[in-house]
Structures are given as C-alpha cells and as structure tokens.
C-alpha atoms as a PDB file:
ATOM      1  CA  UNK A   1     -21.143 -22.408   3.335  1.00  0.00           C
ATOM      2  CA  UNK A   2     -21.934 -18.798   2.853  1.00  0.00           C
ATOM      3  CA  UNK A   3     -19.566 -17.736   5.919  1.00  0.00           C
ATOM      4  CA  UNK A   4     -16.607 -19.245   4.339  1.00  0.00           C
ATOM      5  CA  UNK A   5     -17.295 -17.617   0.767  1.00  0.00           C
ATOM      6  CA  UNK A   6     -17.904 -14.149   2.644  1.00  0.00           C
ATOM      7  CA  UNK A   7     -14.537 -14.952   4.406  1.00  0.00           C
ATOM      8  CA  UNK A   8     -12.622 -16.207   1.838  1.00  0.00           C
ATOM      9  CA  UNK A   9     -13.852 -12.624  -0.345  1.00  0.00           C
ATOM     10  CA  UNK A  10     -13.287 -10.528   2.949  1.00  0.00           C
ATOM     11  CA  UNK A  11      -8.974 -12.475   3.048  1.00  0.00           C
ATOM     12  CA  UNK A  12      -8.757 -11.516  -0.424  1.00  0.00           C
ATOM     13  CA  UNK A  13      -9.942  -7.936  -0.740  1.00  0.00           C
ATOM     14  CA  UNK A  14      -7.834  -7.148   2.201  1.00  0.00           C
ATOM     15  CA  UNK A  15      -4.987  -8.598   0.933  1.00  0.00           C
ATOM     16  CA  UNK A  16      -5.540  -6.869  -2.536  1.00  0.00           C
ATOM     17  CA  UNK A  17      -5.977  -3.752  -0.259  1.00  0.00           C
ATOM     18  CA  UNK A  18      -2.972  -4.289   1.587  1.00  0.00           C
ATOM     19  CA  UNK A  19      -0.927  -4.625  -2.085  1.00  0.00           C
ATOM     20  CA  UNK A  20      -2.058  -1.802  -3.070  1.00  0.00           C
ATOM     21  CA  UNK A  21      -0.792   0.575   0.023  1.00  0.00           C
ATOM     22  CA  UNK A  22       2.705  -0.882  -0.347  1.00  0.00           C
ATOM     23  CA  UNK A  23       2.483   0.159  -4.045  1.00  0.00           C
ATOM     24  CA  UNK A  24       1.249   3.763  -3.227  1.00  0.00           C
ATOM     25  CA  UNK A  25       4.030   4.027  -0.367  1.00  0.00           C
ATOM     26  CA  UNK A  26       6.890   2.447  -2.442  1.00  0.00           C
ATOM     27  CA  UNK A  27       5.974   4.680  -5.247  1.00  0.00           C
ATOM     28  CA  UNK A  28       5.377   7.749  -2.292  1.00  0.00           C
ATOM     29  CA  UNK A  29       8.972   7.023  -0.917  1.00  0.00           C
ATOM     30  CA  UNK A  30      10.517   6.703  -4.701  1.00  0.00           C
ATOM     31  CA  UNK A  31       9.337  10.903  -4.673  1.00  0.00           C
ATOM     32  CA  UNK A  32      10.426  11.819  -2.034  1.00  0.00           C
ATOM     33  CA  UNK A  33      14.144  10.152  -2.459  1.00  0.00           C
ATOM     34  CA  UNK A  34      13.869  11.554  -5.987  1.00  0.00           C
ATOM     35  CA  UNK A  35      13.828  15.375  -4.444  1.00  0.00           C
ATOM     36  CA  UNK A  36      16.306  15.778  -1.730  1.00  0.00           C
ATOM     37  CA  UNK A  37      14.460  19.000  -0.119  1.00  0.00           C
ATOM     38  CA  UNK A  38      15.074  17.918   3.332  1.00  0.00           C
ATOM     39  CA  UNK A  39      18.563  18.000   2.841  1.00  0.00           C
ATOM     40  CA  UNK A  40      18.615  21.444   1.071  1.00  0.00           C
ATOM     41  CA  UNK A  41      16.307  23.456   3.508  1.00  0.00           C
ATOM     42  CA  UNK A  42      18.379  21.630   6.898  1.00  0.00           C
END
C-alpha cells in the first residue's frame, strides 16, 4: 500500500508544482504586456 500513497503524494505535488508555474508565467506575461519595450526599442 505504500507505493500507491508515495504515488498518490508524487500526482499531487506535481500537480501543485505544475499550478504554480502557470501562476509565475501568467503573472510573468501580465509584466511584460504591462511595459511595451519591445515595441518602443523596434
């Protein structure tokens, strides 16, 4: 029974993981959209 715990832990951490990159990308992209330099500098 230990295996499925361990796996069960491992599906969740990851997926925790996983949340939390999309949160530091969304909030990465929000930045970057915020300051147009791109545009400016051509």
């Amino acid at each position: 029974m230990r295996d499925f715990f361990v796996a069960a832990a491992a599906n969740v951490a990851a997926g925790c993981v996983l949340w939390l990159l999309r949160l530091l990308s969304a909030r990465i992209l929000t930045r970057k959209r915020k300051r147009p330099s791109g545009k400016t500098h051509r």
